[in-house]
PDB file of N, CA and C in Angstrom:
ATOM      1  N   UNK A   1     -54.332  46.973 -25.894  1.00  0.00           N
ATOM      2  CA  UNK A   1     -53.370  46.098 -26.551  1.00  0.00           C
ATOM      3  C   UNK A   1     -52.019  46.246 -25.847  1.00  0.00           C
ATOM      4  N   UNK A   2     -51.151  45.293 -25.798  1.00  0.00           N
ATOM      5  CA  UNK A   2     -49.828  45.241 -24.669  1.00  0.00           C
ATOM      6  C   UNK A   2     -49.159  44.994 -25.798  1.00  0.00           C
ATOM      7  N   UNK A   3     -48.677  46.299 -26.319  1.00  0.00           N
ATOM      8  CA  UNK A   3     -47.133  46.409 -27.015  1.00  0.00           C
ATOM      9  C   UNK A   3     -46.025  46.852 -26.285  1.00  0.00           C
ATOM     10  N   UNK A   4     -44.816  45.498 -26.740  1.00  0.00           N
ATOM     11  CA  UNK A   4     -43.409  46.143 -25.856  1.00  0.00           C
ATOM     12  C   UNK A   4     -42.552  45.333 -27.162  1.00  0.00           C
ATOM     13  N   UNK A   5     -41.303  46.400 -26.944  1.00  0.00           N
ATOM     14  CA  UNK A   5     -39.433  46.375 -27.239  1.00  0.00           C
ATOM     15  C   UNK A   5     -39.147  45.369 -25.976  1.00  0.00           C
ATOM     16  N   UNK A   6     -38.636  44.493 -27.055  1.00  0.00           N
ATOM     17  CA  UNK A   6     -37.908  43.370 -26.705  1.00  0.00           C
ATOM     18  C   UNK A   6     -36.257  42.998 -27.346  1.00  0.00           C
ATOM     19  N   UNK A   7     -35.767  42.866 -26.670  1.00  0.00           N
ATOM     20  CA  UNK A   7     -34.096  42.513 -26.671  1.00  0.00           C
ATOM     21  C   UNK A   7     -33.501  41.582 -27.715  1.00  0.00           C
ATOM     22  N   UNK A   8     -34.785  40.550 -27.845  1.00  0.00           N
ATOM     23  CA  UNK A   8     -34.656  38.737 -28.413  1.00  0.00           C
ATOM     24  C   UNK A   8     -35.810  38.426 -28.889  1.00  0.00           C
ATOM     25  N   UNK A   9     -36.076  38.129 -29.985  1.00  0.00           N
ATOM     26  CA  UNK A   9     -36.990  37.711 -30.833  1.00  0.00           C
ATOM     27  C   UNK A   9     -37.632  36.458 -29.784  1.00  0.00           C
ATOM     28  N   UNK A  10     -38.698  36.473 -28.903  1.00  0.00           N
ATOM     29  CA  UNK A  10     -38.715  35.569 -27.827  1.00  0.00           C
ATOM     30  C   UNK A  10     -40.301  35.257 -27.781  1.00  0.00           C
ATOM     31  N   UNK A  11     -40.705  34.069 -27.797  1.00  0.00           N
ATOM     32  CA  UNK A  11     -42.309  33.458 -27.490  1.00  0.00           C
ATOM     33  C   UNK A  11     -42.534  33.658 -26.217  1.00  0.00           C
ATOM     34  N   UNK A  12     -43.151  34.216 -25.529  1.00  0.00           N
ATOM     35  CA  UNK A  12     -43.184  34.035 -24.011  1.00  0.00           C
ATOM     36  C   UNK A  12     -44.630  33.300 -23.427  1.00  0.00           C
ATOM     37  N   UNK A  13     -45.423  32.801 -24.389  1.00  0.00           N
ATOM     38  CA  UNK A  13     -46.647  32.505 -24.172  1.00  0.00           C
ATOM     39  C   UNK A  13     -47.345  31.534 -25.129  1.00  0.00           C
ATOM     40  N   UNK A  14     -48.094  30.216 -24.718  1.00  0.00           N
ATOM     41  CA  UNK A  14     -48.888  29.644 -26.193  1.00  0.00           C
ATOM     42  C   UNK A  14     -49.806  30.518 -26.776  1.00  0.00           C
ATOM     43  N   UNK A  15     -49.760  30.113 -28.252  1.00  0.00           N
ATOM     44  CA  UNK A  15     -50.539  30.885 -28.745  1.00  0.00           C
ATOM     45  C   UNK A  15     -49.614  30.773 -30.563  1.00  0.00           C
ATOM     46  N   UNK A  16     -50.397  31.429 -31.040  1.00  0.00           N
ATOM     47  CA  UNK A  16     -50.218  31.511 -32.539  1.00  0.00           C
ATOM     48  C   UNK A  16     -49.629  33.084 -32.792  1.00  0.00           C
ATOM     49  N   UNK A  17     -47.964  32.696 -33.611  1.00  0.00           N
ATOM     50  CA  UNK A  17     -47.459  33.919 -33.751  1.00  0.00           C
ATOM     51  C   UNK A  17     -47.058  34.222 -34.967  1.00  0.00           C
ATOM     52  N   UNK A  18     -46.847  35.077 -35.139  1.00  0.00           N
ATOM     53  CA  UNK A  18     -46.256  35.258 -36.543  1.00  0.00           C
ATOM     54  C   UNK A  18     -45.161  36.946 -36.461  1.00  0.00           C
ATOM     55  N   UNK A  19     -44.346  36.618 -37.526  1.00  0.00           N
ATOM     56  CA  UNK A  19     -42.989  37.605 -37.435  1.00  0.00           C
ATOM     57  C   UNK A  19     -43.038  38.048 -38.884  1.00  0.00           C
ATOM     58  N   UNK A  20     -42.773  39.124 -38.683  1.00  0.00           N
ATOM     59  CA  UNK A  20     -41.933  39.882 -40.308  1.00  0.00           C
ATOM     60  C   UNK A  20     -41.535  40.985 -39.875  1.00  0.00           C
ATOM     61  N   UNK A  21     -39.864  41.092 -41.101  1.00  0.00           N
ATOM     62  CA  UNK A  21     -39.127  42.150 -40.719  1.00  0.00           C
ATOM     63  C   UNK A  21     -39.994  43.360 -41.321  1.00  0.00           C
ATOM     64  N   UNK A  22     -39.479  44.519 -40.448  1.00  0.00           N
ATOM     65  CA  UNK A  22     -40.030  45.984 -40.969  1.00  0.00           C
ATOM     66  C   UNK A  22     -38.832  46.713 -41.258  1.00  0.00           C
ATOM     67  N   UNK A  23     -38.992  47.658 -42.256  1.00  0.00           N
ATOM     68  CA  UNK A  23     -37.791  48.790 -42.089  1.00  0.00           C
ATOM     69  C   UNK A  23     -37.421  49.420 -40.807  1.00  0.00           C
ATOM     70  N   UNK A  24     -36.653  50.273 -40.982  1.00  0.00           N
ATOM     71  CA  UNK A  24     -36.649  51.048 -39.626  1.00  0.00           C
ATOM     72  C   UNK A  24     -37.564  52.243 -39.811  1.00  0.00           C
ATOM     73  N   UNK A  25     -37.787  52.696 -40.904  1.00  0.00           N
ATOM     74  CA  UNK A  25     -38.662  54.072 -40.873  1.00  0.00           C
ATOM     75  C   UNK A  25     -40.148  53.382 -40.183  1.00  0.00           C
ATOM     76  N   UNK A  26     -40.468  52.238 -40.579  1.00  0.00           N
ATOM     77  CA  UNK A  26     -42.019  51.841 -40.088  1.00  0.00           C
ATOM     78  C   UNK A  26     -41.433  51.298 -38.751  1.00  0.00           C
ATOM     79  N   UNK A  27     -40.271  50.978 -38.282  1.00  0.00           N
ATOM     80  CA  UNK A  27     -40.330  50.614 -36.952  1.00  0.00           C
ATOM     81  C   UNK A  27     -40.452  52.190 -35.966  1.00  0.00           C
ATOM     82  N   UNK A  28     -39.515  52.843 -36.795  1.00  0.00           N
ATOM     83  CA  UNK A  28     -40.180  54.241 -35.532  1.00  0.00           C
ATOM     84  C   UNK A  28     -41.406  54.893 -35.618  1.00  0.00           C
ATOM     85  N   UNK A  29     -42.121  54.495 -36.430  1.00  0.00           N
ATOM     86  CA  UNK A  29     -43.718  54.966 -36.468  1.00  0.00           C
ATOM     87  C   UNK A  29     -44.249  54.227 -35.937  1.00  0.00           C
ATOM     88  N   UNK A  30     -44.417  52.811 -35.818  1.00  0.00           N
ATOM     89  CA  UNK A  30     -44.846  52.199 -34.670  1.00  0.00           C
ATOM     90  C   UNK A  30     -44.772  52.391 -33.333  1.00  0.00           C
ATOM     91  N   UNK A  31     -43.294  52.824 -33.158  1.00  0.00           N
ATOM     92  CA  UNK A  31     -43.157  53.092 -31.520  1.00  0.00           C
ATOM     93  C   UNK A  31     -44.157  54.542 -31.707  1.00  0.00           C
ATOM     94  N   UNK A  32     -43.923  55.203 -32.322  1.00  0.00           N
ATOM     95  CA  UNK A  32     -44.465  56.682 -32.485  1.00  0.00           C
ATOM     96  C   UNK A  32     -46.510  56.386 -31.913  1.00  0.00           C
ATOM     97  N   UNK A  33     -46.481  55.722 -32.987  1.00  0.00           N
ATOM     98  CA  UNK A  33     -48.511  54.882 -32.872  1.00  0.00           C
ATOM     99  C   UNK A  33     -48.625  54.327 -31.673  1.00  0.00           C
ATOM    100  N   UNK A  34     -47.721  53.337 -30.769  1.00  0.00           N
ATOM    101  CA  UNK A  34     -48.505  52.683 -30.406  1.00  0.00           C
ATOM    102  C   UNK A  34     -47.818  52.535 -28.520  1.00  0.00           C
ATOM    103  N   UNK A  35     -46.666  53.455 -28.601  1.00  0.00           N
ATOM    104  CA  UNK A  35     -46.457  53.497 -27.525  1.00  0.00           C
ATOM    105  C   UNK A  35     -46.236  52.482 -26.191  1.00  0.00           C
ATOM    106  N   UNK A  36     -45.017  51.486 -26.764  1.00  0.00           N
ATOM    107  CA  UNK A  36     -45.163  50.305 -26.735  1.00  0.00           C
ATOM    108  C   UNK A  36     -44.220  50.271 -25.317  1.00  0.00           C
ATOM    109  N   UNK A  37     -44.464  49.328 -24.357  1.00  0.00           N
ATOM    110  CA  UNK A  37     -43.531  49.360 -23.287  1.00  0.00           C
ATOM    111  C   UNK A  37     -41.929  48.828 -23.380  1.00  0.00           C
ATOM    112  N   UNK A  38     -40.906  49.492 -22.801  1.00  0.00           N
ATOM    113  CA  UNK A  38     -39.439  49.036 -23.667  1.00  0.00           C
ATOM    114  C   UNK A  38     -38.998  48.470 -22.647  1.00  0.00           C
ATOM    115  N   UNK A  39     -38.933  46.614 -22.655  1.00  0.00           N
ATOM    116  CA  UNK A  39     -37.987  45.759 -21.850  1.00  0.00           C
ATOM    117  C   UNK A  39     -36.839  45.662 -22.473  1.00  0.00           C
ATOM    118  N   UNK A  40     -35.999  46.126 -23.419  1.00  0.00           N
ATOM    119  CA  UNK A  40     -34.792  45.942 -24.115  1.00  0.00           C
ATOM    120  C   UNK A  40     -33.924  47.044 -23.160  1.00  0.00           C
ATOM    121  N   UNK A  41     -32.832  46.800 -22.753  1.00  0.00           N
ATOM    122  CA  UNK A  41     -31.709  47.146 -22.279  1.00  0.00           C
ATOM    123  C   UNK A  41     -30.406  47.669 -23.295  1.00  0.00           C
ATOM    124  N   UNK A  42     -30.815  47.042 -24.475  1.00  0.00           N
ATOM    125  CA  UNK A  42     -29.943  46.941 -25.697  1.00  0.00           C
ATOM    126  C   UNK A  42     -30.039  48.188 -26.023  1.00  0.00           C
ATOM    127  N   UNK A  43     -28.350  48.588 -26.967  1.00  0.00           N
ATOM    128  CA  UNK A  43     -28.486  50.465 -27.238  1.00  0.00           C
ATOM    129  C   UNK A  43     -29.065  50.101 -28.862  1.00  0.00           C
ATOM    130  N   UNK A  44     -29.914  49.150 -29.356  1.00  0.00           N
ATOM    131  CA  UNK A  44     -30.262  48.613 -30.541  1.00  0.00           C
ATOM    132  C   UNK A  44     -31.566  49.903 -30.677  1.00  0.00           C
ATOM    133  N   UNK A  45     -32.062  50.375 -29.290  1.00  0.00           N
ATOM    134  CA  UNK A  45     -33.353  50.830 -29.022  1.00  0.00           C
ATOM    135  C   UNK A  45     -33.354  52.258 -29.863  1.00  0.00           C
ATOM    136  N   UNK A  46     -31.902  52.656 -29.481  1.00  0.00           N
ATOM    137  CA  UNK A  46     -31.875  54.035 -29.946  1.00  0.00           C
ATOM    138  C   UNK A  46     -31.615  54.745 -31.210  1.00  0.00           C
ATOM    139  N   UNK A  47     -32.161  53.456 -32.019  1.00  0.00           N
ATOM    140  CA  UNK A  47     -32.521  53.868 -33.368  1.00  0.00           C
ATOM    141  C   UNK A  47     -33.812  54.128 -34.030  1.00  0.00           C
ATOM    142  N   UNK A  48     -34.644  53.520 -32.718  1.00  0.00           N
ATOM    143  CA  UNK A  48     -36.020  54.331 -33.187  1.00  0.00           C
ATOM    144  C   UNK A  48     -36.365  55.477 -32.037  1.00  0.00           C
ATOM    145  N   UNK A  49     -35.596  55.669 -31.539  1.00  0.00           N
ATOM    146  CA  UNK A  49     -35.450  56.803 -30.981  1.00  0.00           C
ATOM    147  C   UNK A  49     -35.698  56.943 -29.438  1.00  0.00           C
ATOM    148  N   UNK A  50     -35.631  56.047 -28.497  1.00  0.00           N
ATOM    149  CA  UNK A  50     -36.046  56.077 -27.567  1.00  0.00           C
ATOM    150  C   UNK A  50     -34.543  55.662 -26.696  1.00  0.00           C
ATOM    151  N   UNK A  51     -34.540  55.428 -25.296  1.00  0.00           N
ATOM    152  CA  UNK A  51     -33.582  55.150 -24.463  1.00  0.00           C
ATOM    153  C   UNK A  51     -33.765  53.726 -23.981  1.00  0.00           C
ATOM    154  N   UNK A  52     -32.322  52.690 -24.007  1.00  0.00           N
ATOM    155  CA  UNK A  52     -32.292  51.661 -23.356  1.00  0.00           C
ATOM    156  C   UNK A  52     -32.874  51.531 -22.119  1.00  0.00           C
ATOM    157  N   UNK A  53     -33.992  50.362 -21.782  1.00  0.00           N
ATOM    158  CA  UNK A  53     -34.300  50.474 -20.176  1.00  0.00           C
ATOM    159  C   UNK A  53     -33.311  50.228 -19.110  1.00  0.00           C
ATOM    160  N   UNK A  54     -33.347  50.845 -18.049  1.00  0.00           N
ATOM    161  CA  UNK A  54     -32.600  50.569 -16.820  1.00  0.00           C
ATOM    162  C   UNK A  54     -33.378  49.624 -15.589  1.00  0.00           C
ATOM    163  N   UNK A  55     -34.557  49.456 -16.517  1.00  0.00           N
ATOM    164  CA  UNK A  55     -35.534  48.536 -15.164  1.00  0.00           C
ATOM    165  C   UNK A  55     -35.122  47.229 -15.524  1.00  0.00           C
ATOM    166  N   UNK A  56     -35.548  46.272 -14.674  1.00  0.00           N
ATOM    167  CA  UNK A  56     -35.122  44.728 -14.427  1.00  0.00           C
ATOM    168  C   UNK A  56     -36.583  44.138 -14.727  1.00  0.00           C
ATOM    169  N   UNK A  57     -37.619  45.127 -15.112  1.00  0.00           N
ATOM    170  CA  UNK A  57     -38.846  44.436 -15.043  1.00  0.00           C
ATOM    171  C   UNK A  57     -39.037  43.487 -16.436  1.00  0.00           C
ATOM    172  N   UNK A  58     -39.937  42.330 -16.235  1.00  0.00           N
ATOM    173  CA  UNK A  58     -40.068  41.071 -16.780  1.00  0.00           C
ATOM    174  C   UNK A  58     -41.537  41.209 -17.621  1.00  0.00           C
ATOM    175  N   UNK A  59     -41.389  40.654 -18.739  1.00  0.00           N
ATOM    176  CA  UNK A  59     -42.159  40.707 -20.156  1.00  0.00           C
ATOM    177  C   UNK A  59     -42.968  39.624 -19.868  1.00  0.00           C
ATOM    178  N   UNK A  60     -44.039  39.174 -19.671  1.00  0.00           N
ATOM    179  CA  UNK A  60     -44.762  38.216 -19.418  1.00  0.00           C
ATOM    180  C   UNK A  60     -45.991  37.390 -20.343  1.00  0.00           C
ATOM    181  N   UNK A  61     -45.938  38.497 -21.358  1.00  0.00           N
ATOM    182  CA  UNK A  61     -46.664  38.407 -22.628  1.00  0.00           C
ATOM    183  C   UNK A  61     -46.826  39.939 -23.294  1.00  0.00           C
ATOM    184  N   UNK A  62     -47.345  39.567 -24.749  1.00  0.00           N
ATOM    185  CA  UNK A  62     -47.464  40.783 -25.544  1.00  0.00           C
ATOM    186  C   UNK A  62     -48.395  40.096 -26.281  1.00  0.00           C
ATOM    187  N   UNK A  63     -49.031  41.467 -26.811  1.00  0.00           N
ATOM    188  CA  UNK A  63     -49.949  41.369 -28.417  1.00  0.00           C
ATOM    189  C   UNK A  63     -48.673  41.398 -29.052  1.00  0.00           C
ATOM    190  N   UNK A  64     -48.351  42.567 -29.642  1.00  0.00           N
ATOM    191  CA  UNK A  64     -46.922  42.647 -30.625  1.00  0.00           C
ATOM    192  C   UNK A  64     -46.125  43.387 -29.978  1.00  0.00           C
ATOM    193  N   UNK A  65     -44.828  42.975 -30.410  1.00  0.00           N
ATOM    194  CA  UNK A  65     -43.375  42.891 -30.150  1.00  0.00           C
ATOM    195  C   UNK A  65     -42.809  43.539 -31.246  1.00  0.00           C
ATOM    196  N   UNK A  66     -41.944  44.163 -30.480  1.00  0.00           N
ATOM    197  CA  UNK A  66     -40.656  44.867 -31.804  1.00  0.00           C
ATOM    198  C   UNK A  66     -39.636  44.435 -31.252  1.00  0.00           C
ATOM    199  N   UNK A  67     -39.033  43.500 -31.998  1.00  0.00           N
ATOM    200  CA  UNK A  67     -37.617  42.960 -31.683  1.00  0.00           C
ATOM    201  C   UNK A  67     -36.110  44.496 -32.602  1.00  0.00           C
ATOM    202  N   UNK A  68     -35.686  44.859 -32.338  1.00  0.00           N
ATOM    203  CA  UNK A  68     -34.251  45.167 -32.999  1.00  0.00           C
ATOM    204  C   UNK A  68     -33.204  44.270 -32.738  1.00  0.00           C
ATOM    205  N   UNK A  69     -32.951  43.693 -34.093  1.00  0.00           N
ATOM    206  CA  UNK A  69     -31.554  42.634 -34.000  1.00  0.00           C
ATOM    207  C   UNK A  69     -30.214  43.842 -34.636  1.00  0.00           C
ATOM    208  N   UNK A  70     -29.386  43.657 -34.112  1.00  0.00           N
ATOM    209  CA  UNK A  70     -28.053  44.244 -34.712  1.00  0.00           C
ATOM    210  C   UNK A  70     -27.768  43.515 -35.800  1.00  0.00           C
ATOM    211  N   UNK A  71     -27.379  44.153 -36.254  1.00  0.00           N
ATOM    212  CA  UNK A  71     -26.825  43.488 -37.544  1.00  0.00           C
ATOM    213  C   UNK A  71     -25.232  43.153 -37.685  1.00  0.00           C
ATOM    214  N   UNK A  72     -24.258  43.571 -36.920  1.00  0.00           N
ATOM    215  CA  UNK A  72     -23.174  42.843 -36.097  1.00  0.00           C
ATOM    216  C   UNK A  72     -23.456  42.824 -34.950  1.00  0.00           C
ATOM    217  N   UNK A  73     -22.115  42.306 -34.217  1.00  0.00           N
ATOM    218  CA  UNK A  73     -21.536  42.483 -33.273  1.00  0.00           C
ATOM    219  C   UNK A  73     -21.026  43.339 -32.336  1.00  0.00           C
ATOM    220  N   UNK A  74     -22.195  43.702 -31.369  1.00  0.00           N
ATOM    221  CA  UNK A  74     -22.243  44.736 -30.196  1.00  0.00           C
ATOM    222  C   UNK A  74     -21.142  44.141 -29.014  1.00  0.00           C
ATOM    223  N   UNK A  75     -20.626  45.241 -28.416  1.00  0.00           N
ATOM    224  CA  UNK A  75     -19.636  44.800 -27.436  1.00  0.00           C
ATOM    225  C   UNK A  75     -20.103  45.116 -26.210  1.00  0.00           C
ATOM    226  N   UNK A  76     -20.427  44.302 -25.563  1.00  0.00           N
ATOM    227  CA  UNK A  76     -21.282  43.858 -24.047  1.00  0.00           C
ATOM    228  C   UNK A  76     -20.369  44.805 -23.527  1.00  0.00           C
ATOM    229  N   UNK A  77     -21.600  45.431 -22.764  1.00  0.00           N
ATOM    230  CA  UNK A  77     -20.973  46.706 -21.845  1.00  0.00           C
ATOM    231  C   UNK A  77     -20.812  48.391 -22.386  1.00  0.00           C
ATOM    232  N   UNK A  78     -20.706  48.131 -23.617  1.00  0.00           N
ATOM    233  CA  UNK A  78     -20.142  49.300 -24.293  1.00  0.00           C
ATOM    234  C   UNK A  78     -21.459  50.415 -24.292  1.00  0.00           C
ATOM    235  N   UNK A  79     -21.287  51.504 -24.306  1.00  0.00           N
ATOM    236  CA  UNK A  79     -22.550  52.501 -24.417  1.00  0.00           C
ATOM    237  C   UNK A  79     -21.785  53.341 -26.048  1.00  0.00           C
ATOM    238  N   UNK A  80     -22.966  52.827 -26.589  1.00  0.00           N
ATOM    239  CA  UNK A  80     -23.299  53.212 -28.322  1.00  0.00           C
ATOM    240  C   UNK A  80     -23.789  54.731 -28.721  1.00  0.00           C
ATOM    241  N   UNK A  81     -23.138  55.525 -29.363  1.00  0.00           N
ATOM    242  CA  UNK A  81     -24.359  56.773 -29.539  1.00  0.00           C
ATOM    243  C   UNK A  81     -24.876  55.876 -30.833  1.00  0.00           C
ATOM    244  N   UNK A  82     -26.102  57.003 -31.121  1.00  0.00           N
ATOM    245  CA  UNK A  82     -26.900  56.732 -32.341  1.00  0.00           C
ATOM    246  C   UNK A  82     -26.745  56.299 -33.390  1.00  0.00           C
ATOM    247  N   UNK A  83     -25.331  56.944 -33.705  1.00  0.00           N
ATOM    248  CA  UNK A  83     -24.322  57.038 -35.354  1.00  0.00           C
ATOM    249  C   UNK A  83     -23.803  55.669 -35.158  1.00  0.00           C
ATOM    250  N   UNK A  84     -23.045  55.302 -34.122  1.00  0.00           N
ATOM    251  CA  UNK A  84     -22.380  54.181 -34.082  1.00  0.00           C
ATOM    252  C   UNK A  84     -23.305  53.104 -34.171  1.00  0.00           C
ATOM    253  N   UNK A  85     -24.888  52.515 -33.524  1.00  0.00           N
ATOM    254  CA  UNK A  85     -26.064  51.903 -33.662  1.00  0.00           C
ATOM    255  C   UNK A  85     -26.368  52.033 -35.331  1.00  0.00           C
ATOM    256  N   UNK A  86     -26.343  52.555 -35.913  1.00  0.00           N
ATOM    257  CA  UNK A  86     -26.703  52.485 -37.368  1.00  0.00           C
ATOM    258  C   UNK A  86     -25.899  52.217 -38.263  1.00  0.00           C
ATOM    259  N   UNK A  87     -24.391  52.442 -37.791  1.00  0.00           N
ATOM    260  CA  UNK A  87     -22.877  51.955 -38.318  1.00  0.00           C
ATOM    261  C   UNK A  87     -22.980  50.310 -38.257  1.00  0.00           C
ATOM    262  N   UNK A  88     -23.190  49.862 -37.388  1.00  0.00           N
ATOM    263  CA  UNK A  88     -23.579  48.648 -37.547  1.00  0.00           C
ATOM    264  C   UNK A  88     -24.216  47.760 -38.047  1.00  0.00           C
ATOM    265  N   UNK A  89     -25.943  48.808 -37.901  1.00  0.00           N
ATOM    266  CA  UNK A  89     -27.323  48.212 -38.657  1.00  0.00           C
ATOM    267  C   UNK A  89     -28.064  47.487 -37.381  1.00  0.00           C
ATOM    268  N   UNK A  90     -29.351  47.895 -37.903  1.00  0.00           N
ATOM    269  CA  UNK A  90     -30.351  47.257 -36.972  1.00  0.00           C
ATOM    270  C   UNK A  90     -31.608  46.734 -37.968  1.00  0.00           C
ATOM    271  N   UNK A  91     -31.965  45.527 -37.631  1.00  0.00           N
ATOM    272  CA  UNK A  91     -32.943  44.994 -38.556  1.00  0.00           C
ATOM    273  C   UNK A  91     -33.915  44.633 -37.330  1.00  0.00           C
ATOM    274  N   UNK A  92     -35.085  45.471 -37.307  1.00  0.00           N
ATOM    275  CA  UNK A  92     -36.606  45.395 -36.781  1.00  0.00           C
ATOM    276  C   UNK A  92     -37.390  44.169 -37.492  1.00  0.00           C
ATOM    277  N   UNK A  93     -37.814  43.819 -36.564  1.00  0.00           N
ATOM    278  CA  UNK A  93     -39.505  42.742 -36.971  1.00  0.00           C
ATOM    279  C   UNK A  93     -39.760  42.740 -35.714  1.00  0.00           C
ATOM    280  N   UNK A  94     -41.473  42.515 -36.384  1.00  0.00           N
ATOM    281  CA  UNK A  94     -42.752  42.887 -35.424  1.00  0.00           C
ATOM    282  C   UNK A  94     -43.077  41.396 -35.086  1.00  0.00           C
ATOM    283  N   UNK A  95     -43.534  40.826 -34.154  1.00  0.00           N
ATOM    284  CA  UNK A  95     -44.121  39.546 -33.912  1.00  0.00           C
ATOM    285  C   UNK A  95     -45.145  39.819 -33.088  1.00  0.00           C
ATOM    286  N   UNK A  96     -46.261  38.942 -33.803  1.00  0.00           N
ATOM    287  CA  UNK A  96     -47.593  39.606 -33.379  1.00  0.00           C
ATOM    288  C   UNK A  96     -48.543  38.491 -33.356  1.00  0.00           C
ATOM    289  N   UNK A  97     -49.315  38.538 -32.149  1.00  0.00           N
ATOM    290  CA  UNK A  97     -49.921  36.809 -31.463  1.00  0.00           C
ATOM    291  C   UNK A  97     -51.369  37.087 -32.260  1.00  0.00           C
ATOM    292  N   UNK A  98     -51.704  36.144 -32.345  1.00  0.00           N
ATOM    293  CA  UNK A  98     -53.438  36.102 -32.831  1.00  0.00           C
ATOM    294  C   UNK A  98     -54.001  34.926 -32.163  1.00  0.00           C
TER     295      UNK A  98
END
């Protein structure tokens, strides 16, 4: 199964999808289960505990997706610790093709 962290709630493929938000406690057990590949660059990542990617590599499809949306307004460029990422809020959903 091709699970990846994604940046943008994004279709990259036809097909039949479907979305719902998760908490964050079930979003870091997912990454925990399923060991999902991380195209997000965003410091949104490091609330389920992992590190923003530094690769340029390209998402071409997925089974399921974990999007993290902020819940404000991140300042392009800025490097976030953890505390400050949750000061904000991050709202997870899974989107998952069938």
């Amino acid at each position: 199964m091709n699970n990846v962290i994604l940046s943008a709630p994004l279709i990259l493929e036809e097909g039949v999808f479907t979305s719902s938000i998760i908490t964050l406690e079930e979003a870091k057990k997912w990454v925990e289960d399923n060991n999902p590949t991380n195209y997000s660059g965003h410091q949104t990542v490091l609330a389920v505990g992992i590190q923003p990617t530094t690769s340029r590599a390209v998402c071409t499809g997925y089974d399921v997706a974990l999007v993290l949306k902020p819940l404000g307004r991140l300042e392009f460029g800025k490097e976030y610790t953890l505390d400050e990422v949750l000061k904000v809020g991050v709202q997870p959903m899974l989107i998952k093709k069938y």
